[in-house]
N, C-alpha and C. Protein backbone atom coordinates (compact mmCIF):
# COMPACT_ATOMS: atom_id res chain seq x y z
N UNK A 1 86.99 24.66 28.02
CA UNK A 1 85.77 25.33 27.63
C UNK A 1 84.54 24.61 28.19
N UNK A 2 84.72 23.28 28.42
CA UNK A 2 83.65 22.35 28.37
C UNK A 2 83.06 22.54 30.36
N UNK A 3 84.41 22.93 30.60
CA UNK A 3 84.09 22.80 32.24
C UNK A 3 83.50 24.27 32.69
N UNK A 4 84.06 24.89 31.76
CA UNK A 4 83.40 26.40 32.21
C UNK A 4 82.21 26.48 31.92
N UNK A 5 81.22 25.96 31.21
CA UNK A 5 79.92 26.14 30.43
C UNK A 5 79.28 25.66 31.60
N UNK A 6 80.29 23.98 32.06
CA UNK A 6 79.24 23.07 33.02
C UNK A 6 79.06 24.09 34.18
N UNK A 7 80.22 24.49 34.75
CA UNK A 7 79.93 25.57 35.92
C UNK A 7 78.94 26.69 36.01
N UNK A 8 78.87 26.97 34.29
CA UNK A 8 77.71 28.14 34.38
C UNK A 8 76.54 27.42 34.45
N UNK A 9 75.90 26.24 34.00
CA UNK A 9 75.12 25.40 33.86
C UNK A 9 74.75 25.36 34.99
N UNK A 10 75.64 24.30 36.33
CA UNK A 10 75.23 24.10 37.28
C UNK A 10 74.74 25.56 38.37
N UNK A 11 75.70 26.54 37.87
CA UNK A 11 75.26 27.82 39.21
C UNK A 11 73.69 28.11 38.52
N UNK A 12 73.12 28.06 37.04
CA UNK A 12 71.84 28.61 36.83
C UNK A 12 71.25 27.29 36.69
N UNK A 13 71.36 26.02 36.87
CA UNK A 13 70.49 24.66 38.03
C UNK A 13 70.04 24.56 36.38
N UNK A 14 71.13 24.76 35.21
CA UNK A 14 70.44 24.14 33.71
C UNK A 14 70.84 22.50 33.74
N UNK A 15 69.99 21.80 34.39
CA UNK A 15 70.70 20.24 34.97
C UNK A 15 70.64 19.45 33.58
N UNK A 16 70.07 19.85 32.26
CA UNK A 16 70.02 19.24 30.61
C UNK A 16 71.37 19.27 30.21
N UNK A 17 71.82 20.41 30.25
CA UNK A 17 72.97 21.27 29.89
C UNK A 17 74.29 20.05 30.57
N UNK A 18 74.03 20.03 32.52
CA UNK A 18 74.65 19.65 32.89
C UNK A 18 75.10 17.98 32.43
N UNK A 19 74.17 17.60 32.31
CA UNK A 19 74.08 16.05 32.13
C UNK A 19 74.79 16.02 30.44
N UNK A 20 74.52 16.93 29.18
CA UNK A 20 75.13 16.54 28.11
C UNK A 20 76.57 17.20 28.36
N UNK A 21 77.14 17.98 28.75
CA UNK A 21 78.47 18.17 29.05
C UNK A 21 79.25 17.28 29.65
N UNK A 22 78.93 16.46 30.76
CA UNK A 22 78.95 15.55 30.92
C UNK A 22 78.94 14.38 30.26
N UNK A 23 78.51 13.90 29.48
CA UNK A 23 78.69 13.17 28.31
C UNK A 23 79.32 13.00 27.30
N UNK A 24 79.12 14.47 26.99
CA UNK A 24 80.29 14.99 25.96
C UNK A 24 81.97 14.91 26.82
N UNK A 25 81.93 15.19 28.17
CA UNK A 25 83.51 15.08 28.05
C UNK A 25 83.77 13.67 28.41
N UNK A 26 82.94 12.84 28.79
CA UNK A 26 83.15 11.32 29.13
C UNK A 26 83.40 10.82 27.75
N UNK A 27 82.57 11.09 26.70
CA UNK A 27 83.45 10.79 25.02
C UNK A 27 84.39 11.42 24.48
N UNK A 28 85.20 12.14 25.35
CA UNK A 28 86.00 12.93 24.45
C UNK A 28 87.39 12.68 25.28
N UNK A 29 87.41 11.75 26.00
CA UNK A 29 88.35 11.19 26.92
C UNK A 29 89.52 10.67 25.92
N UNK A 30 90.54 10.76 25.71
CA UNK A 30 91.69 10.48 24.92
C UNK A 30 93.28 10.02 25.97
N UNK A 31 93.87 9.23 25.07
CA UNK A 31 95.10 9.23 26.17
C UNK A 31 95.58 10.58 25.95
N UNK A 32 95.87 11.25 25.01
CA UNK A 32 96.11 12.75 25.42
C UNK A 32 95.92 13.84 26.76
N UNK A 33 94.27 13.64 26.68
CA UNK A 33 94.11 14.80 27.29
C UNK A 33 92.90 13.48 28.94
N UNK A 34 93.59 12.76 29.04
CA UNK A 34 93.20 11.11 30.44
C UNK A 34 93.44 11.99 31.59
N UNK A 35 94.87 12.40 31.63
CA UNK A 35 95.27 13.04 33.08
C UNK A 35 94.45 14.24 33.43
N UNK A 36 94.05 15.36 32.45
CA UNK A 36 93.39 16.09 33.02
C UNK A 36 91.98 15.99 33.07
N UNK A 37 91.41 15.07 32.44
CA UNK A 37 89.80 14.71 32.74
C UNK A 37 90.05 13.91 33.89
N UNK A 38 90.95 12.80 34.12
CA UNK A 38 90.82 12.57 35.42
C UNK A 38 90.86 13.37 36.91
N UNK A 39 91.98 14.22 36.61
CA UNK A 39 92.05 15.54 37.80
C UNK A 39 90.88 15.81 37.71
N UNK A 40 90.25 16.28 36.94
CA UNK A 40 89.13 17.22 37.08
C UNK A 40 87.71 16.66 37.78
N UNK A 41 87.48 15.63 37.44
CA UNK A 41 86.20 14.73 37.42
C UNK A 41 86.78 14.21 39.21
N UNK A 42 87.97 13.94 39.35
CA UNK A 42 87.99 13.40 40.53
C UNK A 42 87.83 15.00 41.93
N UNK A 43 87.85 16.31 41.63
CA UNK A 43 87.33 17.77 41.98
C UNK A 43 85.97 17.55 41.79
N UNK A 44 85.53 17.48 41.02
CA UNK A 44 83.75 18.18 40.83
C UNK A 44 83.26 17.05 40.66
N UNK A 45 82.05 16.57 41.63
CA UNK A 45 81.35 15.58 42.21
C UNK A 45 80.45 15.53 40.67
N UNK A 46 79.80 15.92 40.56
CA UNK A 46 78.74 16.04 39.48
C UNK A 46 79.78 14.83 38.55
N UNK A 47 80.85 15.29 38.24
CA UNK A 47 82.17 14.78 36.87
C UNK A 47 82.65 13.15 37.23
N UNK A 48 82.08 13.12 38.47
CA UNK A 48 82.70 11.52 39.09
C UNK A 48 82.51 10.50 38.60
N UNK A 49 81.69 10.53 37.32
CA UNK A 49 80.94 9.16 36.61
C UNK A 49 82.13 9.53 35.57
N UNK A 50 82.54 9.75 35.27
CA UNK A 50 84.29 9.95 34.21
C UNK A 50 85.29 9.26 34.49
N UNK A 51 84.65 9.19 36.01
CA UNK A 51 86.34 8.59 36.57
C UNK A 51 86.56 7.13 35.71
N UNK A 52 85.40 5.98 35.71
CA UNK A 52 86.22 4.91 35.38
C UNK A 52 86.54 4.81 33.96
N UNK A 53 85.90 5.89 33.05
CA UNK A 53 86.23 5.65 31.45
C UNK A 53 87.37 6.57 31.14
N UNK A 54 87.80 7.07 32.07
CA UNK A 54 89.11 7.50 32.06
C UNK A 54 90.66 6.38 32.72
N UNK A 55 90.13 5.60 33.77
CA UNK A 55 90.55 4.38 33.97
C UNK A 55 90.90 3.17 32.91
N UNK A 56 89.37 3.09 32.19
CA UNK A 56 89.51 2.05 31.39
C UNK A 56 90.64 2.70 29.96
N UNK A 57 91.10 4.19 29.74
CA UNK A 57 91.78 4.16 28.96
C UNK A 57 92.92 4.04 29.06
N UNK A 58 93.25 4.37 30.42
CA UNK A 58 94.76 4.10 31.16
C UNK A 58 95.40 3.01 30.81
N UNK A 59 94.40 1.82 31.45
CA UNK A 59 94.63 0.38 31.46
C UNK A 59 94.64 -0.08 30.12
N UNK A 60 93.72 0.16 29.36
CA UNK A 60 93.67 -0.43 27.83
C UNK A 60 94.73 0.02 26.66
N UNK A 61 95.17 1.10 27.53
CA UNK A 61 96.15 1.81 26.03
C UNK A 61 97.27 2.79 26.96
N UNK A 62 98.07 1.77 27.96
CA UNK A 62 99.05 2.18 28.69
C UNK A 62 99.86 2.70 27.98
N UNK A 63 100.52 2.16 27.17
CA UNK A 63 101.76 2.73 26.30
C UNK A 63 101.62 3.98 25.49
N UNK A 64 100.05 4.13 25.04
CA UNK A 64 100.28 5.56 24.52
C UNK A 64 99.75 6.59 25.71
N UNK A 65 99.32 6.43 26.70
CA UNK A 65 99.46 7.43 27.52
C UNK A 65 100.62 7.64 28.63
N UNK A 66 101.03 6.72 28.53
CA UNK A 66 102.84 6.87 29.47
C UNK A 66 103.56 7.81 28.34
N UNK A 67 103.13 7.42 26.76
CA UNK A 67 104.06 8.33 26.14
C UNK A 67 103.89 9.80 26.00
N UNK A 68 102.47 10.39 26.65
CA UNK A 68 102.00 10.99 25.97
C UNK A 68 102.57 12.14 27.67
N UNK A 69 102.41 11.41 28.63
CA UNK A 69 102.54 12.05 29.85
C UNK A 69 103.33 11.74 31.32
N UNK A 70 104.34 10.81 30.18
CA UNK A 70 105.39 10.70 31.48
C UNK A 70 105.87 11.67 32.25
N UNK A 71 106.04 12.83 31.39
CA UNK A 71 107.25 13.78 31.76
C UNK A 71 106.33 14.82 32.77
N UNK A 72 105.00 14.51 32.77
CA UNK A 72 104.16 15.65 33.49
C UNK A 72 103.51 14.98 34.45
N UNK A 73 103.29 13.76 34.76
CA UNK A 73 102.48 13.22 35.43
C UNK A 73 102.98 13.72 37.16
N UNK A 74 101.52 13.64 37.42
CA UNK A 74 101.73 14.22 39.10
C UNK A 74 102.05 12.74 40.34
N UNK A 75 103.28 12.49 41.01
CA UNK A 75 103.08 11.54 42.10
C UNK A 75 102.21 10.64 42.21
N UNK A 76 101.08 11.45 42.93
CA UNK A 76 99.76 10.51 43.25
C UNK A 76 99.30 10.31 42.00
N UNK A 77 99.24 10.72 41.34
CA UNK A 77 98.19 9.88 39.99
C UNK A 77 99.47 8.81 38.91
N UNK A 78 100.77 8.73 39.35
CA UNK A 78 101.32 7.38 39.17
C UNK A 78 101.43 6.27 40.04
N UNK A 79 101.25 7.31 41.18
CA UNK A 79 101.49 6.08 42.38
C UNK A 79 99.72 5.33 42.12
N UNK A 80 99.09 5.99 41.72
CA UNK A 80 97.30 4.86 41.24
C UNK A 80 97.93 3.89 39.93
N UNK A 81 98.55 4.49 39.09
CA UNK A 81 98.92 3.91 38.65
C UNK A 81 99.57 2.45 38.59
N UNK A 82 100.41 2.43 39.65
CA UNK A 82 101.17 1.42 40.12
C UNK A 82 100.41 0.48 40.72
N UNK A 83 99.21 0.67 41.33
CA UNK A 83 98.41 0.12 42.45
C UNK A 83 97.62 -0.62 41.70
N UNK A 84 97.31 -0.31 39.98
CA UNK A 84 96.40 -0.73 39.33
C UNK A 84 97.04 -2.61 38.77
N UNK A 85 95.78 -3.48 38.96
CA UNK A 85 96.05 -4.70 38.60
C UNK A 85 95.91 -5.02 37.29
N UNK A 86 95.27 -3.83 36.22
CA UNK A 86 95.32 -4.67 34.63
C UNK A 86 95.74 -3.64 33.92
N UNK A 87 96.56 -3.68 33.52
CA UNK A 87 97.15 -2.38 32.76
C UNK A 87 98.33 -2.99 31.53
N UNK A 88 97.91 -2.48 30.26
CA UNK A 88 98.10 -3.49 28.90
C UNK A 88 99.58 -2.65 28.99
N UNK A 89 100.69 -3.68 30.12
CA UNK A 89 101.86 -3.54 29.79
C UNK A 89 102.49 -4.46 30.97
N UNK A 90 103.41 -4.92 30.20
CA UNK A 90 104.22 -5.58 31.77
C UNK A 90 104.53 -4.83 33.32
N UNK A 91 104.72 -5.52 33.71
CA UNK A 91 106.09 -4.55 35.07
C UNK A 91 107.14 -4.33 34.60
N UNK A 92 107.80 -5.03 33.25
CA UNK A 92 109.03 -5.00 32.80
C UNK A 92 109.14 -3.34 32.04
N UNK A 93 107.95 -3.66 31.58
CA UNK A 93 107.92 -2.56 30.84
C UNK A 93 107.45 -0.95 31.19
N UNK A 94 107.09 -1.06 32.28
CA UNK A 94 106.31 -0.15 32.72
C UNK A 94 107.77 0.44 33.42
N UNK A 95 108.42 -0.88 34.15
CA UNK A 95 109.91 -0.08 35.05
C UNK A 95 110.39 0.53 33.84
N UNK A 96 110.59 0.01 32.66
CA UNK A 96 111.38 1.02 31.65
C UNK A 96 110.96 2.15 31.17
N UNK A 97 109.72 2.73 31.45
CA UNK A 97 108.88 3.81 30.98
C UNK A 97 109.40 4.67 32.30
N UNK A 98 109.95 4.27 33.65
CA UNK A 98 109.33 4.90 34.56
C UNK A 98 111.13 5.59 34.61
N UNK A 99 112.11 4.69 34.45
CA UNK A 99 113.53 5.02 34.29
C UNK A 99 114.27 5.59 33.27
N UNK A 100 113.23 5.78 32.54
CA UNK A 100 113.93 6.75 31.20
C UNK A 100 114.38 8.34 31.61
């Protein structure tokens, strides 16, 4: 809902609108719903300031978003995963998340 409003926002140049939607989905970032604010924000330039507080939830609270989206996660956005240097879980543990 939040992305459709911004789109109407940005085509009628409501740049207030744009900037609190924006805000609003940068706080509403959850390990739940991480993978698709990250897809999205990393598409629409305006959304690109999301990217790292969607990062910092990856890294800070690995285990509940591996649980939340192992089974859906896309290639490239594990293979970032892998590439990442602080992420609140071992290698030990992360190989066992990844071999289940």
């Amino acid at each position: 809902m939040a992305l459709e409003v911004f789109y109407a926002a940005k085509k009628y140049e409501v740049v207030f609108l744009q900037r609190m939607i924006i805000d609003h989905v940068a706080g509403a970032v959850t390990t739940v719903n991480v993978f698709e604010a990250l897809n999205i924000s990393t598409r629409v330039m305006e959304l690109t300031s999301i990217i790292p507080s969607c990062w910092k939830i990856i890294e800070e609270e690995t285990r509940a978003v591996l649980e939340h989206h192992l089974e859906t996660i896309e290639a490239h956005t594990l293979g970032r995963i892998l590439d990442r240097d602080v992420l609140n879980l071992s290698e030990v543990e992360l190989f066992q998340y990844l071999v289940r």
